[in-house]
N, C-alpha and C. Protein backbone atom coordinates (compact mmCIF):
# COMPACT_ATOMS: atom_id res chain seq x y z
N UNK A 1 -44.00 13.15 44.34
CA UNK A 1 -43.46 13.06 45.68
C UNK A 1 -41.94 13.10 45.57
N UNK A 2 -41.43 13.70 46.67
CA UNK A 2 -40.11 13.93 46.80
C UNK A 2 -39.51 13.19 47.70
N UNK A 3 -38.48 12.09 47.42
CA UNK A 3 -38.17 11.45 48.52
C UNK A 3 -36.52 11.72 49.34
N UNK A 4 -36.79 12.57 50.30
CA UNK A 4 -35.75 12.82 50.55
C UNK A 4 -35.22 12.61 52.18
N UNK A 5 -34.03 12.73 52.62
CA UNK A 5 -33.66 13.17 54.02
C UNK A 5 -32.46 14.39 54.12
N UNK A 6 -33.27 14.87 54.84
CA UNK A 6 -32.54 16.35 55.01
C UNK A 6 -32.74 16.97 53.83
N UNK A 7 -31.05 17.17 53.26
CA UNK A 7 -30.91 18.10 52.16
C UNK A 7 -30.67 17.07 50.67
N UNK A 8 -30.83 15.45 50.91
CA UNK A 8 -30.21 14.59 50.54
C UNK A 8 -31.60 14.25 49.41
N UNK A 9 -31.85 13.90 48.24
CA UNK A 9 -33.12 13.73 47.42
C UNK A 9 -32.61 12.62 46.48
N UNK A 10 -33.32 11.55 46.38
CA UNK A 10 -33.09 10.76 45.67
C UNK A 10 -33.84 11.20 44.48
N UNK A 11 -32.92 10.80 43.16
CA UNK A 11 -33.40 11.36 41.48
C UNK A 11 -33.06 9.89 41.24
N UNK A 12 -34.14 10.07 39.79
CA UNK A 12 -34.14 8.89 38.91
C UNK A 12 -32.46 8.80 38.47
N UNK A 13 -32.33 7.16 38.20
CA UNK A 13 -31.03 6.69 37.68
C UNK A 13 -31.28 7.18 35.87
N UNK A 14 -32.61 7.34 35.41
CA UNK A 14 -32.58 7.83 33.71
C UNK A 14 -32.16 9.18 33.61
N UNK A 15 -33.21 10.45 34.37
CA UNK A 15 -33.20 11.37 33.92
C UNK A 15 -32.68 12.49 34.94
N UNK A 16 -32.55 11.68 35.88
CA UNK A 16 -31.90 12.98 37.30
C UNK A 16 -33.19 13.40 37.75
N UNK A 17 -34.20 13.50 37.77
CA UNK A 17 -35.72 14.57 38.20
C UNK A 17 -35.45 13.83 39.44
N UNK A 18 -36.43 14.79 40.20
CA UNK A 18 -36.29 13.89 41.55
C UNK A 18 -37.87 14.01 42.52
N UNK A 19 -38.72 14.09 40.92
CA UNK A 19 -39.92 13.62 41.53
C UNK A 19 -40.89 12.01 41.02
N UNK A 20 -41.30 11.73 42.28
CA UNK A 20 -41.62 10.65 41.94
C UNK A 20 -43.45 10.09 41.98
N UNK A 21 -43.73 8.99 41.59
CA UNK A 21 -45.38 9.00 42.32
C UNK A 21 -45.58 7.33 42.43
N UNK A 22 -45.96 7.25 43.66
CA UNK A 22 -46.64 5.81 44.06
C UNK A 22 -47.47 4.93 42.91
N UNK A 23 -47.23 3.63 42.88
CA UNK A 23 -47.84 2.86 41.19
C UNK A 23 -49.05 2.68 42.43
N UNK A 24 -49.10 2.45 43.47
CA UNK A 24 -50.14 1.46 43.83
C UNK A 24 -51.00 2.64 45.05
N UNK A 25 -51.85 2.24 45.33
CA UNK A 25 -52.39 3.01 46.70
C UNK A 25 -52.25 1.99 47.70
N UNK A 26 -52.16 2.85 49.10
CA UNK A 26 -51.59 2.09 49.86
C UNK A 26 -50.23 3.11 50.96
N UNK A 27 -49.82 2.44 51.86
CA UNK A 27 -48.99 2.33 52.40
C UNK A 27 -47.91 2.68 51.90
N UNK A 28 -47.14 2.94 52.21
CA UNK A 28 -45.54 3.48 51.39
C UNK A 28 -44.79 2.40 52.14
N UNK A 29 -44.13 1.42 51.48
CA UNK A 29 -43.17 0.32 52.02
C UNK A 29 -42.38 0.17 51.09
N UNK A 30 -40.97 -0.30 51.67
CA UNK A 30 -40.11 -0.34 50.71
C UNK A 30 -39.93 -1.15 50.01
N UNK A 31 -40.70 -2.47 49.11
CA UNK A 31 -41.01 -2.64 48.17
C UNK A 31 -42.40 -1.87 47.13
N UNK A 32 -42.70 -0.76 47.70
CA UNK A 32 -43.38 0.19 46.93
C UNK A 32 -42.90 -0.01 45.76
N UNK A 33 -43.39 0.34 44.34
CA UNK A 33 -43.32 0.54 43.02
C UNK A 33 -43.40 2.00 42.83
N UNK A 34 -42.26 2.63 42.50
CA UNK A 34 -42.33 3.79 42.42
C UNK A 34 -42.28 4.21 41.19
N UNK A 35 -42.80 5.40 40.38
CA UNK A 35 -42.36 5.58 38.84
C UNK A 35 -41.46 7.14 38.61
N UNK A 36 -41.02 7.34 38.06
CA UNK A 36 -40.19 8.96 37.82
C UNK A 36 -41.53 9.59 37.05
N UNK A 37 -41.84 10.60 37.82
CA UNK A 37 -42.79 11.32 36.66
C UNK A 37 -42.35 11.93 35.29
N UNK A 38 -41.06 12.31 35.34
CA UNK A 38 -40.82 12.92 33.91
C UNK A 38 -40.45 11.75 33.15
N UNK A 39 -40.19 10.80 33.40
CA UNK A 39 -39.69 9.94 31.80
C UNK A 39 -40.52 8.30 32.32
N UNK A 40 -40.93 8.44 33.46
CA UNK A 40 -41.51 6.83 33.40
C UNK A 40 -41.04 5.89 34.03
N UNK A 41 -39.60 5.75 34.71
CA UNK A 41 -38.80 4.84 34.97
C UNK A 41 -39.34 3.93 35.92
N UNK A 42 -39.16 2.96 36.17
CA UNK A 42 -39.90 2.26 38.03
C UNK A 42 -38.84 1.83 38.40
N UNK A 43 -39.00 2.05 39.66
CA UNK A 43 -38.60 1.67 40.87
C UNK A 43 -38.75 1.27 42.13
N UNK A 44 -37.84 1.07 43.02
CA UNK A 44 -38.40 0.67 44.38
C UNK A 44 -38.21 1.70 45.03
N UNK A 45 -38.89 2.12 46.21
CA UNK A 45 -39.10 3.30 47.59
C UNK A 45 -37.74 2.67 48.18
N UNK A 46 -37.66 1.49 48.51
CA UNK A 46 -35.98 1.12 48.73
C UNK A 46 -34.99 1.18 47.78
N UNK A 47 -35.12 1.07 46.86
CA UNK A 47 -33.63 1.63 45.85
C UNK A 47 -33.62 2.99 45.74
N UNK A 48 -34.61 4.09 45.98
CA UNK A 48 -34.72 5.18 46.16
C UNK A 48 -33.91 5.87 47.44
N UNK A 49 -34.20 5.36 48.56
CA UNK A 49 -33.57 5.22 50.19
C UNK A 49 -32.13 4.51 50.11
N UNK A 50 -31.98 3.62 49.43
CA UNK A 50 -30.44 3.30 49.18
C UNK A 50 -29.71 4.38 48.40
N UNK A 51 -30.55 5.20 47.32
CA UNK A 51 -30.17 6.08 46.21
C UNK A 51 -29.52 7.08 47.50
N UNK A 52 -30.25 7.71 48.36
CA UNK A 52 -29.80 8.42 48.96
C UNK A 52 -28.85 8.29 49.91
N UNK A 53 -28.79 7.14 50.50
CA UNK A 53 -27.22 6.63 51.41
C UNK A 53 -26.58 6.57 50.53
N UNK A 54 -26.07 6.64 49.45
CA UNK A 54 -24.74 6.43 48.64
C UNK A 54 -24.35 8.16 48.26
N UNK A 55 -25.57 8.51 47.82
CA UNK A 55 -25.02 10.23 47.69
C UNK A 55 -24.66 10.63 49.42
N UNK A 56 -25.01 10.53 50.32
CA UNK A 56 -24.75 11.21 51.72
C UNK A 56 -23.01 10.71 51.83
N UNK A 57 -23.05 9.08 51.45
CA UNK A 57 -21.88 8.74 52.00
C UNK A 57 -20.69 9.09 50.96
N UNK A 58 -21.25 9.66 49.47
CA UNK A 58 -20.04 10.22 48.59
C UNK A 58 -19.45 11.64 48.74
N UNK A 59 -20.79 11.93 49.63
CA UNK A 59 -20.53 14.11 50.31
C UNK A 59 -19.84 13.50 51.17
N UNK A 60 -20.01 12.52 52.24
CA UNK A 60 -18.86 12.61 53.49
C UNK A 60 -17.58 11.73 53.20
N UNK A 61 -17.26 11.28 52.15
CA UNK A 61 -15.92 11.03 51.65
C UNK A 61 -15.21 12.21 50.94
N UNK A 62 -16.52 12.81 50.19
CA UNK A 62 -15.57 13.84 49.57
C UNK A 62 -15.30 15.10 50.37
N UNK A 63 -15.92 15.21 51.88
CA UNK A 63 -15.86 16.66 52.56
C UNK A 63 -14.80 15.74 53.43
N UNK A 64 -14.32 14.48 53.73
CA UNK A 64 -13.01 14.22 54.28
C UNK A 64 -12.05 14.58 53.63
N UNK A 65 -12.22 14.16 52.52
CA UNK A 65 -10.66 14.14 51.74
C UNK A 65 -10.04 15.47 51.19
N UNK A 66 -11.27 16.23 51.62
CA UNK A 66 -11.41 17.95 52.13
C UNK A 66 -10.38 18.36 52.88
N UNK A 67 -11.05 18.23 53.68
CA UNK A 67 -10.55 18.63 55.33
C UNK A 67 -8.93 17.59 55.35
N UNK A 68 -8.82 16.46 55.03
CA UNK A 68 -7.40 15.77 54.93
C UNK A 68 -6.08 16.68 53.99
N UNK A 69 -7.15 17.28 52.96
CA UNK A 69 -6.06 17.90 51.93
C UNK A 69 -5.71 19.47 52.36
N UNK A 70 -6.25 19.96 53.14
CA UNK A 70 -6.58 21.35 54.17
C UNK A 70 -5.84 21.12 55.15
N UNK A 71 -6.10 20.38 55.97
CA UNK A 71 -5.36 20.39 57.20
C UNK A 71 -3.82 20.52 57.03
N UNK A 72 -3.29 20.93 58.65
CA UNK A 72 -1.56 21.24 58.59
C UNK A 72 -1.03 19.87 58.66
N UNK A 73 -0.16 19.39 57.96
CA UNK A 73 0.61 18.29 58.12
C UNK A 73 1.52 17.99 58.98
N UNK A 74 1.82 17.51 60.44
CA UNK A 74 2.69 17.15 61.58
C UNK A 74 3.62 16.51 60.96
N UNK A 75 4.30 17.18 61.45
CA UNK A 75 6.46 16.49 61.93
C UNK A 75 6.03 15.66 62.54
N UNK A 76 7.26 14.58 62.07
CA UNK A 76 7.79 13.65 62.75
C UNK A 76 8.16 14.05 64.36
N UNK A 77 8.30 13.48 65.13
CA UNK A 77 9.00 13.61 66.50
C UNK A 77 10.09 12.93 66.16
N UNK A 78 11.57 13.85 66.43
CA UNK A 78 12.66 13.57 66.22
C UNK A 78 12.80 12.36 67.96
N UNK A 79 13.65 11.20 67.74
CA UNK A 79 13.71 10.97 68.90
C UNK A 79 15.86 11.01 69.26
C-alpha cells in the first residue's frame, strides 16, 4: 500500500521505498502497525501521515524562498 496525498508519498525512514503493508487486519487507524515491504521496518499509519506533512511543508518553504529569491526587489520611498 501506498500512503499518500496528492503527489506527496510517505517512504520508509530506512530505505526510501514507499510501499507499505498493514501488520494487523482491520481498520486502518493511526496507531496502525505498519511494516516497509522492502526491508521490514515498522511503523505507525500516523508517523507515516506526519512523514508526509513535513515533506509538503519542506516543498512550500523551499518553492517560497523560490519565488522570494525571483521576485523584483522594491525601492525604498524616498520621503
Amino acid at each position: 500500500m501506498i500512503v499518500s496525498i496528492r503527489d506527496v508519498s510517505a517512504r520508509c525512514a530506512r530505505c526510501g521505498e514507499t510501499d507499505f503493508r498493514q501488520q494487523d487486519s482491520g481498520a486502518l487507524r493511526l496507531a496502525t502497525v505498519m511494516r516497509c515491504v522492502t526491508c521490514g521496518r515498522e511503523t505507525t499509519y500516523r508517523a507515516l501521515l506526519d512523514s508526509i506533512g513535513e515533506e509538503a511543508m519542506r516543498r512550500a518553504n523551499e518553492a517560497l524562498a523560490k519565488l522570494k529569491k525571483n521576485s523584483p526587489r522594491r525601492r525604498k520611498a524616498r520621503k
